[in-house]
Every structure is written in structure tokens, then in C-alpha cells.
PDB file of N, CA and C in Angstrom:
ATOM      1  N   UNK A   1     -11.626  13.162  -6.410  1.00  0.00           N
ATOM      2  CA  UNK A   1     -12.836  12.368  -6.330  1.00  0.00           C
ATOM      3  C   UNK A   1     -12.652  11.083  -7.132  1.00  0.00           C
ATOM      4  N   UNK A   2     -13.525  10.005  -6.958  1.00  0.00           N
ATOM      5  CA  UNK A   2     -13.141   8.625  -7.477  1.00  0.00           C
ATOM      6  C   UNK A   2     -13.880   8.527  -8.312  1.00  0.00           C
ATOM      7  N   UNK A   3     -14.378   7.917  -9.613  1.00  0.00           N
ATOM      8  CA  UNK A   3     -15.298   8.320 -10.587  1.00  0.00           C
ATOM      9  C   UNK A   3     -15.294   6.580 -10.370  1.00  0.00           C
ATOM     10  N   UNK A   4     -16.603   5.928 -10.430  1.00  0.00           N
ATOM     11  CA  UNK A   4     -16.847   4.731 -10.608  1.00  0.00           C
ATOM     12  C   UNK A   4     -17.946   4.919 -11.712  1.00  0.00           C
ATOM     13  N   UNK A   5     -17.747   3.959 -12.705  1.00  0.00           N
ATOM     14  CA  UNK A   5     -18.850   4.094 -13.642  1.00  0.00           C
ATOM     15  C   UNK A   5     -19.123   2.503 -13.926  1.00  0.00           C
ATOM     16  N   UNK A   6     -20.552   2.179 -13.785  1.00  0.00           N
ATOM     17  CA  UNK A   6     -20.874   1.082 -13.603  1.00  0.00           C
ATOM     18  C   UNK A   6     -21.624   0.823 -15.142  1.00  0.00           C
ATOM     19  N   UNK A   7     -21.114  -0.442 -15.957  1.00  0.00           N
ATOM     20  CA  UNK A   7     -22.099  -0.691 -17.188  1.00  0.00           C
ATOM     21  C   UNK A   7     -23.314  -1.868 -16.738  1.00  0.00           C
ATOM     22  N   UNK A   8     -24.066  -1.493 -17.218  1.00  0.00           N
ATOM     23  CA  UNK A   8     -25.094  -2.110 -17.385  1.00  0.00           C
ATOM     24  C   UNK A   8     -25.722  -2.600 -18.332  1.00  0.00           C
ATOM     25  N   UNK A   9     -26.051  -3.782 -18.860  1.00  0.00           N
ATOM     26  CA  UNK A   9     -26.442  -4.321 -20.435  1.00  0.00           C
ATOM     27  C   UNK A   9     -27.575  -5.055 -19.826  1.00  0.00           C
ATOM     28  N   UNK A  10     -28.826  -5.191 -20.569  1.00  0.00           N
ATOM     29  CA  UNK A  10     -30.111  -6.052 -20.369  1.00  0.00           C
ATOM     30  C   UNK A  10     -30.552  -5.947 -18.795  1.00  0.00           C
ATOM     31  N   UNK A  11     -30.251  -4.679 -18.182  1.00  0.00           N
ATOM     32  CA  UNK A  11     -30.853  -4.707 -16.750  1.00  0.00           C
ATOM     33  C   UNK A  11     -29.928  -5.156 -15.851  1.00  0.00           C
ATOM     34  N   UNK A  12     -28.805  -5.779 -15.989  1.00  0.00           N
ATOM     35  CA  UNK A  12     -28.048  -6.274 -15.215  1.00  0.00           C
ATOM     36  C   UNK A  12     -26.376  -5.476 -15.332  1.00  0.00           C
ATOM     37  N   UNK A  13     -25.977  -5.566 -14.350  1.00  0.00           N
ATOM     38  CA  UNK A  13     -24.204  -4.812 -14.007  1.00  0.00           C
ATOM     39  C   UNK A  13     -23.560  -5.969 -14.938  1.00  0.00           C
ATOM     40  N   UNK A  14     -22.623  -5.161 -15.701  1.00  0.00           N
ATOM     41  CA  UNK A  14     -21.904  -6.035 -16.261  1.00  0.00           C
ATOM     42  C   UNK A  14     -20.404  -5.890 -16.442  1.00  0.00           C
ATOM     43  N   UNK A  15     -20.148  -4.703 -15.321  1.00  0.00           N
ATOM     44  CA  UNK A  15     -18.402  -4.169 -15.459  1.00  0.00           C
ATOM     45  C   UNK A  15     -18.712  -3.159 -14.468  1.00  0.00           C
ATOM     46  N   UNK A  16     -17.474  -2.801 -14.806  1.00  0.00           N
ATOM     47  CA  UNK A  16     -17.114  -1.120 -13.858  1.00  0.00           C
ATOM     48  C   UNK A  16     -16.062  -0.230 -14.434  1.00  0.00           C
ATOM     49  N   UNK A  17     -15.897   0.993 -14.680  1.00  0.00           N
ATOM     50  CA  UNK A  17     -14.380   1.324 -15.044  1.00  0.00           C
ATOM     51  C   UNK A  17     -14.082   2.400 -13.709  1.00  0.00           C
ATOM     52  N   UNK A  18     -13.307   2.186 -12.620  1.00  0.00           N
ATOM     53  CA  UNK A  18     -12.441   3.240 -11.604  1.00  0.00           C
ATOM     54  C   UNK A  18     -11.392   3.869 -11.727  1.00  0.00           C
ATOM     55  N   UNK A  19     -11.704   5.217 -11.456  1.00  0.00           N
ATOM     56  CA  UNK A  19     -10.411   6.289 -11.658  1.00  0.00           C
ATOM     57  C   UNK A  19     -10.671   7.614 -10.572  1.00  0.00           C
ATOM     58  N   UNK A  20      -9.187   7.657 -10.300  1.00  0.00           N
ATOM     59  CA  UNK A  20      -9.220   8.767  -9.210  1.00  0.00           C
ATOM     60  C   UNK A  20      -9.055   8.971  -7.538  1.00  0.00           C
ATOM     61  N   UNK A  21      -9.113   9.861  -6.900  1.00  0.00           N
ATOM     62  CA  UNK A  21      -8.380   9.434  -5.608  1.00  0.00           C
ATOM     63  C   UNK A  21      -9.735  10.212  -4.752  1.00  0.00           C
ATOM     64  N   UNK A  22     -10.113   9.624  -3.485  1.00  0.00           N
ATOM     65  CA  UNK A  22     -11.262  10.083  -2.905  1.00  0.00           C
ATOM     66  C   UNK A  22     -10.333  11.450  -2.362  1.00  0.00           C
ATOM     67  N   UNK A  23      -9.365  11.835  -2.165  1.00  0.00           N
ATOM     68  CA  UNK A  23      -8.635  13.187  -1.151  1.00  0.00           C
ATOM     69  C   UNK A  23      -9.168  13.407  -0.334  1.00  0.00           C
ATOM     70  N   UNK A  24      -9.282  12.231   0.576  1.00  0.00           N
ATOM     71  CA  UNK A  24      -9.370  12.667   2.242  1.00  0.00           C
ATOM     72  C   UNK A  24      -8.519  12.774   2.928  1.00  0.00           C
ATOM     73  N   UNK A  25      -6.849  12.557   2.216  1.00  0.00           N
ATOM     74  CA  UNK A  25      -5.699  12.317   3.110  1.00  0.00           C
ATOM     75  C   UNK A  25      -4.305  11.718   1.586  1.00  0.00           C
ATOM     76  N   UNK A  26      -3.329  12.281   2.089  1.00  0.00           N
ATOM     77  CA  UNK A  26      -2.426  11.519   0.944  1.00  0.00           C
ATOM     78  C   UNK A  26      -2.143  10.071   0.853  1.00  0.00           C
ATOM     79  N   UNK A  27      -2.056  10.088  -0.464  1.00  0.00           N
ATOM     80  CA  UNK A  27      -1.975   8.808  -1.138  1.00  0.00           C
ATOM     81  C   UNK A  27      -1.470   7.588   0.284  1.00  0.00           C
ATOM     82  N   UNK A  28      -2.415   6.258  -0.081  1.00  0.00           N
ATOM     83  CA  UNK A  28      -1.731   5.588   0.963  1.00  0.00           C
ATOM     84  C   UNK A  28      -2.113   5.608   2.612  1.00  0.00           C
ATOM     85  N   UNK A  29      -2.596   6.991   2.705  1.00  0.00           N
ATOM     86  CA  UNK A  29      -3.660   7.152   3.815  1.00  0.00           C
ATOM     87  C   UNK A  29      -4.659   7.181   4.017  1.00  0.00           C
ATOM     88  N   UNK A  30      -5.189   7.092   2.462  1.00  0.00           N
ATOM     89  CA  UNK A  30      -7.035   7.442   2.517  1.00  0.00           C
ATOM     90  C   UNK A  30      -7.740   6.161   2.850  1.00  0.00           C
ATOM     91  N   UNK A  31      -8.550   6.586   4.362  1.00  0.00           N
ATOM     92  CA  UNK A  31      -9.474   5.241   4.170  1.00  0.00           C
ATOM     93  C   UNK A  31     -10.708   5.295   3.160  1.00  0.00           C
ATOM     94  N   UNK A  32     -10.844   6.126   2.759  1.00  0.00           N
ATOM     95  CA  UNK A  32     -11.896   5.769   2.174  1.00  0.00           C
ATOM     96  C   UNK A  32     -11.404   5.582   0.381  1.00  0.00           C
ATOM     97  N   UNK A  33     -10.401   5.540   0.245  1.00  0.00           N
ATOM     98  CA  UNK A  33      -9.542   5.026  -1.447  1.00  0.00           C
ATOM     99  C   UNK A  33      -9.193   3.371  -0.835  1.00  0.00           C
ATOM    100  N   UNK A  34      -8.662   2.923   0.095  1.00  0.00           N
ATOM    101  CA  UNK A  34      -8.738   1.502   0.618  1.00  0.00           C
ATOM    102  C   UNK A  34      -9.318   1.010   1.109  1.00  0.00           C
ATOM    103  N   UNK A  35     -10.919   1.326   1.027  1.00  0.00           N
ATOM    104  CA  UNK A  35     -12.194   0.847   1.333  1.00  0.00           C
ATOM    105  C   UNK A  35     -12.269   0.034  -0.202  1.00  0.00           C
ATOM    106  N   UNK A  36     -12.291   1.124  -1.050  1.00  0.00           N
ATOM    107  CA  UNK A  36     -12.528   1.194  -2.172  1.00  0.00           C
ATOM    108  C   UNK A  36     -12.128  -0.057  -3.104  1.00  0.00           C
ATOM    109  N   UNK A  37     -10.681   0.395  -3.111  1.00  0.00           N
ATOM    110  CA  UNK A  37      -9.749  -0.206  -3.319  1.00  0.00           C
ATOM    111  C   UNK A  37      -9.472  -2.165  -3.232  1.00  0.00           C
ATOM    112  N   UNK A  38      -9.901  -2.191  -2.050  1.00  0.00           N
ATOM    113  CA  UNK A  38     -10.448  -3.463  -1.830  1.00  0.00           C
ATOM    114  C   UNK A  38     -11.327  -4.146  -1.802  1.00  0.00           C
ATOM    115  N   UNK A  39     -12.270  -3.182  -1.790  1.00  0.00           N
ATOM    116  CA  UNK A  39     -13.923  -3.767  -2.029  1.00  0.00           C
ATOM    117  C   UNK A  39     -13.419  -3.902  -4.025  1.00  0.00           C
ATOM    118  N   UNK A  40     -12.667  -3.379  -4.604  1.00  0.00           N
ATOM    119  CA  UNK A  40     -12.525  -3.746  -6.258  1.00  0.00           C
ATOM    120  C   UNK A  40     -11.840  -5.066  -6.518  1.00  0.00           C
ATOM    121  N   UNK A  41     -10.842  -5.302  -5.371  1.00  0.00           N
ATOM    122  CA  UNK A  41      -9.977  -6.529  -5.239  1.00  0.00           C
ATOM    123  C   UNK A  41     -10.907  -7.827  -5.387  1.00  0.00           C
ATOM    124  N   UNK A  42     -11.516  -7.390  -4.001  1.00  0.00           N
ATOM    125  CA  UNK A  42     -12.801  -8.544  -3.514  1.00  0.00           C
ATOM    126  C   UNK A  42     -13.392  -9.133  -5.369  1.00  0.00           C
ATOM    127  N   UNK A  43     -14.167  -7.910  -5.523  1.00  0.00           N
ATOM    128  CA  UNK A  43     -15.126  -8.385  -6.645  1.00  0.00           C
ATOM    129  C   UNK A  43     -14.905  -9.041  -7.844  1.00  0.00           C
ATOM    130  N   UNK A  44     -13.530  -8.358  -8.195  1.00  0.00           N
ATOM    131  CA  UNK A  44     -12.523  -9.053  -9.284  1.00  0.00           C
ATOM    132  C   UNK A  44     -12.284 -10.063  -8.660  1.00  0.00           C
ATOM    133  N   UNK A  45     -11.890 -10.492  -7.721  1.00  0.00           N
ATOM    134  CA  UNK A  45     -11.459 -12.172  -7.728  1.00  0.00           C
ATOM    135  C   UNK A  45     -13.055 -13.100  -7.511  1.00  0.00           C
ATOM    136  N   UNK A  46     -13.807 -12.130  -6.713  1.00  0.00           N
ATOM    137  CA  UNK A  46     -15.001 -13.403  -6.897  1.00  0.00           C
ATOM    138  C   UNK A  46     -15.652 -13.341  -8.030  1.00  0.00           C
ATOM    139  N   UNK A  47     -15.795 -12.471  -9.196  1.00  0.00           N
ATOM    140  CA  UNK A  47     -15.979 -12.721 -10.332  1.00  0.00           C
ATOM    141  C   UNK A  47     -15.188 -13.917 -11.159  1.00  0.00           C
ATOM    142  N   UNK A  48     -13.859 -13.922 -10.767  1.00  0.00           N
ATOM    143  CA  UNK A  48     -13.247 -14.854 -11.353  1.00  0.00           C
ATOM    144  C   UNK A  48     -13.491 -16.490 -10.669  1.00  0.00           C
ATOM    145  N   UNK A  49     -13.973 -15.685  -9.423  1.00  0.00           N
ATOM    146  CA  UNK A  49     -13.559 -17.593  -8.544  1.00  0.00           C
ATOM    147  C   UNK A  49     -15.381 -18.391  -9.326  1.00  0.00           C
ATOM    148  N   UNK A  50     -16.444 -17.384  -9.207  1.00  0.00           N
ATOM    149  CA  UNK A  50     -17.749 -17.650  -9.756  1.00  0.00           C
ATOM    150  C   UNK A  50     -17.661 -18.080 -11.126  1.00  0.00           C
ATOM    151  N   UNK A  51     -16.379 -17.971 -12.050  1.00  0.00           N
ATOM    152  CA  UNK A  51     -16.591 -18.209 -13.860  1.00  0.00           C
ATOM    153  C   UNK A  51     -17.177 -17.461 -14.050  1.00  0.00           C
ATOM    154  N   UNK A  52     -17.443 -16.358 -14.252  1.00  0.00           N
ATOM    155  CA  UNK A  52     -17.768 -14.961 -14.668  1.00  0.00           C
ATOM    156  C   UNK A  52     -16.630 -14.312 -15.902  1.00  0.00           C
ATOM    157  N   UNK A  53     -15.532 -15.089 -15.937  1.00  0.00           N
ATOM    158  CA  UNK A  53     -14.935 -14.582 -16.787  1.00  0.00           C
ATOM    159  C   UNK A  53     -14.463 -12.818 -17.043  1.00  0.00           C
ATOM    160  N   UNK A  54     -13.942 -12.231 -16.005  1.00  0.00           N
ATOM    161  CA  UNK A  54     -13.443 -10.886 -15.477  1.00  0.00           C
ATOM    162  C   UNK A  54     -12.570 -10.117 -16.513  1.00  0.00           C
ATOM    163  N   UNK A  55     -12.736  -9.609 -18.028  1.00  0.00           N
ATOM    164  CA  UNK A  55     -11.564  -9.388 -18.296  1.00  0.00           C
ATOM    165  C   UNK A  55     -11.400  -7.532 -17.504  1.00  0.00           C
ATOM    166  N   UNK A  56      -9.846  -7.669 -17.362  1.00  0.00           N
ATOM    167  CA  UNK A  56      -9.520  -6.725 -16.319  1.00  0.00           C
ATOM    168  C   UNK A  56      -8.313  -6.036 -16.867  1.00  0.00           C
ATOM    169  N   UNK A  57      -8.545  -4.669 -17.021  1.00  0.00           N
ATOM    170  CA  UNK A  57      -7.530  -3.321 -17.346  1.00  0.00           C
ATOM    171  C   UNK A  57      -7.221  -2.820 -16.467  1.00  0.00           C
ATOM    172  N   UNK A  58      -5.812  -2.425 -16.174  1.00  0.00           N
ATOM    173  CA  UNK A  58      -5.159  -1.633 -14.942  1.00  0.00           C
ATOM    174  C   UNK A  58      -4.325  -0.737 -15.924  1.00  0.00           C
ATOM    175  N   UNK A  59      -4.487   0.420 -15.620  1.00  0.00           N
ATOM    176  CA  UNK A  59      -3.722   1.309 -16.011  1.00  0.00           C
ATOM    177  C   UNK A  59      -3.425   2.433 -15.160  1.00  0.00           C
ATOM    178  N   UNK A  60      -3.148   3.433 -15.035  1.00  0.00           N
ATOM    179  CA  UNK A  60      -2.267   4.590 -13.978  1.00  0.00           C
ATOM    180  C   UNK A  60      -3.383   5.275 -13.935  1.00  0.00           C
ATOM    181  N   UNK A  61      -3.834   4.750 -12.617  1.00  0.00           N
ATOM    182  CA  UNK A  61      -5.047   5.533 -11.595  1.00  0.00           C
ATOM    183  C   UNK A  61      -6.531   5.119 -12.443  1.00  0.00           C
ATOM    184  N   UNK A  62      -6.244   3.565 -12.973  1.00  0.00           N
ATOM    185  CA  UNK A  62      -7.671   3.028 -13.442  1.00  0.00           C
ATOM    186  C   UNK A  62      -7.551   1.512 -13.259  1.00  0.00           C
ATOM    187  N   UNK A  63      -8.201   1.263 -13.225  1.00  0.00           N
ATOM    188  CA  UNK A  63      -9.234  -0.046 -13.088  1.00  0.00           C
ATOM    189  C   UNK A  63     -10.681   0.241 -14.232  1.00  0.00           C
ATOM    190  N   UNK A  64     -10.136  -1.303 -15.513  1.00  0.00           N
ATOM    191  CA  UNK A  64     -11.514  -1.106 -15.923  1.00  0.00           C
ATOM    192  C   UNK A  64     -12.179  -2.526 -15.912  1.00  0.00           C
ATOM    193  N   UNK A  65     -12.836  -3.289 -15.423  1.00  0.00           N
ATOM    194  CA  UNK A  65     -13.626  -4.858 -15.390  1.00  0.00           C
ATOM    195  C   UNK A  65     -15.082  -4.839 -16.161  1.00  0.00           C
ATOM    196  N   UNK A  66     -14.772  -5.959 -17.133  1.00  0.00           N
ATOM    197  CA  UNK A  66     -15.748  -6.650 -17.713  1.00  0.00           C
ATOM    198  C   UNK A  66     -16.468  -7.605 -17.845  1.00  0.00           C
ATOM    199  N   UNK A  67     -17.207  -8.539 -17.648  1.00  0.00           N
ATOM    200  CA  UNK A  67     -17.158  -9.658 -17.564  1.00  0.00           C
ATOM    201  C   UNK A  67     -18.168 -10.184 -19.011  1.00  0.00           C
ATOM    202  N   UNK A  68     -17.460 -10.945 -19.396  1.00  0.00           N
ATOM    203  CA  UNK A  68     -17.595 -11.808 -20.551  1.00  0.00           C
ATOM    204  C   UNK A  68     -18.945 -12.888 -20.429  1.00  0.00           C
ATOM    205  N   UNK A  69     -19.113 -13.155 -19.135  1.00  0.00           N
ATOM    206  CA  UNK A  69     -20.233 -14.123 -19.425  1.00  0.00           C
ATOM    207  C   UNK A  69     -21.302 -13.127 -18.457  1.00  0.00           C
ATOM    208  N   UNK A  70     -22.677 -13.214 -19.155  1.00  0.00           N
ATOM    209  CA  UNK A  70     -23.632 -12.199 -18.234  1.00  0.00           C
ATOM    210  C   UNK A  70     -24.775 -13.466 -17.728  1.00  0.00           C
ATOM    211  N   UNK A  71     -24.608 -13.075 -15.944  1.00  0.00           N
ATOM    212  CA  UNK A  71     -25.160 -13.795 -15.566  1.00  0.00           C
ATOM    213  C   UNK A  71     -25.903 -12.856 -14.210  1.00  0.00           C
ATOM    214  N   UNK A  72     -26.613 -13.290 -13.628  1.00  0.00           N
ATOM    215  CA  UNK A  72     -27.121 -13.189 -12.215  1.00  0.00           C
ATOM    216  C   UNK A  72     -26.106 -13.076 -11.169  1.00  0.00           C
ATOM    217  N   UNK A  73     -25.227 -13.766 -11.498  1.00  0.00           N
ATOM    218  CA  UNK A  73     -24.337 -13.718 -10.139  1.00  0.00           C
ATOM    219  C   UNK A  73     -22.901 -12.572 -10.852  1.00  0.00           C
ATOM    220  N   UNK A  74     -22.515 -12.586 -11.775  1.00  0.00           N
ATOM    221  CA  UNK A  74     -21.985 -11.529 -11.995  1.00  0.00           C
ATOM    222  C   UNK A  74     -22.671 -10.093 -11.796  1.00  0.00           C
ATOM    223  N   UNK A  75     -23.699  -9.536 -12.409  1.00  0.00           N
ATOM    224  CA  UNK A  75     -24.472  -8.864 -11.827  1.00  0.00           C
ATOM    225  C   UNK A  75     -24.644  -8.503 -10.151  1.00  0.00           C
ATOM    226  N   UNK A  76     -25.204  -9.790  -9.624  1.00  0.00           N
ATOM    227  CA  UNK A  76     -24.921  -9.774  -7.941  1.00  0.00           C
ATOM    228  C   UNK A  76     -23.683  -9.123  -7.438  1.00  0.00           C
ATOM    229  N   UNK A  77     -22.500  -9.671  -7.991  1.00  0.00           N
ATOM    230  CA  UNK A  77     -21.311  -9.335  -7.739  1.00  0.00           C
ATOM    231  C   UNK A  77     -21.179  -7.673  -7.669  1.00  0.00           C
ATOM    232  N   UNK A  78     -21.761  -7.212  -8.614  1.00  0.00           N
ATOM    233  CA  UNK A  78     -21.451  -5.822  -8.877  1.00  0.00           C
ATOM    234  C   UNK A  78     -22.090  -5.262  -8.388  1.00  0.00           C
ATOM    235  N   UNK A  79     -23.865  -5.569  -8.648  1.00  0.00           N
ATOM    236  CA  UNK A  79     -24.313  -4.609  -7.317  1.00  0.00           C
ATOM    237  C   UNK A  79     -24.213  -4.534  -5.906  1.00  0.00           C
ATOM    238  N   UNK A  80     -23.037  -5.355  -5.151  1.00  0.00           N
ATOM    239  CA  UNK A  80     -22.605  -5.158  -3.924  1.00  0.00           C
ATOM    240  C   UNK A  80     -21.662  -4.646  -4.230  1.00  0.00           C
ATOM    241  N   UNK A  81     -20.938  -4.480  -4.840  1.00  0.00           N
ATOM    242  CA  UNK A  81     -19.537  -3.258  -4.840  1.00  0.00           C
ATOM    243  C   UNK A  81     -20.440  -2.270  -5.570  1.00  0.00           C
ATOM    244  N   UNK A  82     -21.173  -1.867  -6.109  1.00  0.00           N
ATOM    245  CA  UNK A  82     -21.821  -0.307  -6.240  1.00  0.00           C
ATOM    246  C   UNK A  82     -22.880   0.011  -4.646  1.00  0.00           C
ATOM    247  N   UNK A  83     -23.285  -0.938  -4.018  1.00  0.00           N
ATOM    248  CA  UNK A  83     -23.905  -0.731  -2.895  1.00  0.00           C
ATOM    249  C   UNK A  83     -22.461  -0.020  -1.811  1.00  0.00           C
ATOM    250  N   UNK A  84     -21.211  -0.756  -1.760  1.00  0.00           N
ATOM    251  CA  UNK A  84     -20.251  -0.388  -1.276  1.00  0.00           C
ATOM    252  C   UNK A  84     -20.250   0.896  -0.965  1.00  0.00           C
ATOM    253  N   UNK A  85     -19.705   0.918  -2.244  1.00  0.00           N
ATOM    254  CA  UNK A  85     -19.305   2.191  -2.714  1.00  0.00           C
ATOM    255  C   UNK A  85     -20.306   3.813  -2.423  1.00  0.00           C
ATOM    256  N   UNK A  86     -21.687   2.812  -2.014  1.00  0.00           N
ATOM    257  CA  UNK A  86     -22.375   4.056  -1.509  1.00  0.00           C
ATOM    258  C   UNK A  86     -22.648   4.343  -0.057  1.00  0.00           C
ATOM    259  N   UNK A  87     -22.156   3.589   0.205  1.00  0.00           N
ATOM    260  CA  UNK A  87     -21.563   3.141   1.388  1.00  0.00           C
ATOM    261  C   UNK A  87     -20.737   4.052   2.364  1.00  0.00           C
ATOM    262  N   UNK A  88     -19.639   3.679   1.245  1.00  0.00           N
ATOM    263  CA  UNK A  88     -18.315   4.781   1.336  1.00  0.00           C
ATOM    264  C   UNK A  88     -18.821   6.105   1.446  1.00  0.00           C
ATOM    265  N   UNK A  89     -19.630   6.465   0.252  1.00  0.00           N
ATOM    266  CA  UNK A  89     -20.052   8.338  -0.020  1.00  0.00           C
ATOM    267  C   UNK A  89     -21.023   8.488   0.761  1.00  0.00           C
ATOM    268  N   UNK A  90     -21.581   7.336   1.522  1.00  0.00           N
ATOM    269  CA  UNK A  90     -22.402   7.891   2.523  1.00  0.00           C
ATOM    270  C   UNK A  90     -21.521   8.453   3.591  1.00  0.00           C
ATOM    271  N   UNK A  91     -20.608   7.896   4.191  1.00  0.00           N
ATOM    272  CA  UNK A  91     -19.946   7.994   5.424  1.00  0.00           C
ATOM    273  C   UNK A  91     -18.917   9.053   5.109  1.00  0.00           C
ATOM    274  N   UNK A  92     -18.348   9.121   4.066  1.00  0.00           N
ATOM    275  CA  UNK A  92     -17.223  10.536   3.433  1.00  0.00           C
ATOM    276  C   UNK A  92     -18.060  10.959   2.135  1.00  0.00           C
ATOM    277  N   UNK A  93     -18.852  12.239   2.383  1.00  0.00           N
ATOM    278  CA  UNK A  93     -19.187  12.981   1.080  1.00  0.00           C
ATOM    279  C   UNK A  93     -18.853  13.572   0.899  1.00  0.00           C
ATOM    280  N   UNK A  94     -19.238  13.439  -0.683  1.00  0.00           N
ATOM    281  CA  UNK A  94     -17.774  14.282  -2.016  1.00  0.00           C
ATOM    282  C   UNK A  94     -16.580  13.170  -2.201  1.00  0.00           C
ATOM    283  N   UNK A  95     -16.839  11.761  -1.568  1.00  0.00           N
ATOM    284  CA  UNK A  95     -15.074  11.282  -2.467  1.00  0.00           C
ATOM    285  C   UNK A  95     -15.458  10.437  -3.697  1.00  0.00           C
ATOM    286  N   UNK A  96     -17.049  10.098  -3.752  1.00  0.00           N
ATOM    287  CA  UNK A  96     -17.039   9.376  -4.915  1.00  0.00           C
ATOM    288  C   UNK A  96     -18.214   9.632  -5.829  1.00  0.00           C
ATOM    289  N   UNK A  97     -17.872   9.932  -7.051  1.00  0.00           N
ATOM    290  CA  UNK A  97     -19.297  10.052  -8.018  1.00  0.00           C
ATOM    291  C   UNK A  97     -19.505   8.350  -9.079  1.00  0.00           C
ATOM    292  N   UNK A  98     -20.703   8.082  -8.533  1.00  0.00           N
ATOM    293  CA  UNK A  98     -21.595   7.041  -9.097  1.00  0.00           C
ATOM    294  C   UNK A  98     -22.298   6.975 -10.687  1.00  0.00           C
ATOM    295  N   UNK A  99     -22.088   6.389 -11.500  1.00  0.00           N
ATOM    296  CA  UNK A  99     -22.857   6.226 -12.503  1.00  0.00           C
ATOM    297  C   UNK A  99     -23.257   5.253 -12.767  1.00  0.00           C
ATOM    298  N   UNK A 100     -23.823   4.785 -13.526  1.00  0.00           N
ATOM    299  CA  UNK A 100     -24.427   3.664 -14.799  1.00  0.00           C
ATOM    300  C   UNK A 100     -24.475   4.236 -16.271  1.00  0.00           C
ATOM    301  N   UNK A 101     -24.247   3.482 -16.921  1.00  0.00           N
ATOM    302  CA  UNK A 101     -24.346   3.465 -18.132  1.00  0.00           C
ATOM    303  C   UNK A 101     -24.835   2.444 -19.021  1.00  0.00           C
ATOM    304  N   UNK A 102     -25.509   2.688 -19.566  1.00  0.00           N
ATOM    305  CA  UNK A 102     -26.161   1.398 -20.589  1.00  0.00           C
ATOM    306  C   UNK A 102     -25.137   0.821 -22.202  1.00  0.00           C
ATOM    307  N   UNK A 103     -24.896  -0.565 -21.598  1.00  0.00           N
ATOM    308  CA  UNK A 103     -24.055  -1.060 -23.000  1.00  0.00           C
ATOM    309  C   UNK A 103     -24.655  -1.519 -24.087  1.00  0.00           C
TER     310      UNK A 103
END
């Protein structure tokens, strides 16, 4: 399962940390891990292309994004990749568990 955990500070998305594999199929085959996967690509670069200031951790089977300046459109940014993402667990359930957390 894919664990997305979304932070939230003053009401607004302000990161994400991803880990884990949806197992609908092996590595490399899952559409719904390269749904994912790229809907994280997407957001990280338009966080960066917006000046949002993205700082970004990759480590073995994680993704963690922050963004340094809190704005409306960073926020925006994120709640369409958590809308995604429910997206995804609408159409394959059981590959991804959703959170928030308050920073």
C-alpha cells in the first residue's frame, strides 16, 4: 500500500511525505504506482516552476516535499495531488492510505 501523508500548517497543504508500492502488479507495472508516481513529478516541478520553493527528499521507496514559502498556490498545488490520489483509491481500492497532519 502507498502511504501518502499530507502536512498541513494554518489550514493550508504545505508538503507531502510518499512511501510504498500500491501491489496491483510488479514493480514497474503498476498503473496505479505510475499514476502516482507522476502525478508527484507533476507537483514537484510546478511547485518549483510557481516559486514555492520545494525542498525535496528522495530516499529508497520515499519521497518527502516541503515547501518553504506558504502560499495559496502551493497549497492549490497539493490539494490537486491529494484530490489525485483519491482518485487513484477510488478506481483501485486498498492501494493507497491518505492522511493529514497538522505542522
Amino acid at each position: 500500500m502507498i502511504r501518502a501523508e499530507f502536512y498541513e500548517k494554518n489550514g493550508k497543504l504545505s508538503g507531502f511525505r510518499l512511501n510504498g508500492h500500491a501491489g496491483l502488479a510488479s514493480r514497474g507495472k503498476d498503473v496505479a504506482c505510475a499514476s502516482v508516481s507522476s502525478a508527484v513529478q507533476l507537483a514537484v516541478n510546478l511547485l518549483d516552476e510557481f516559486g514555492c520553493s520545494p525542498d525535496v527528499k528522495i530516499g529508497d521507496n520515499v519521497i518527502k516535499c516541503v515547501t518553504n514559502i506558504q502560499n495559496d498556490t502551493a497549497s492549490r498545488i497539493l490539494y490537486r495531488l491529494k484530490q489525485h490520489f483519491e482518485a487513484v483509491l477510488e478506481e483501485f481500492p486498498k492501494t493507497i492510505k491518505i492522511t493529514i497532519s497538522e505542522v
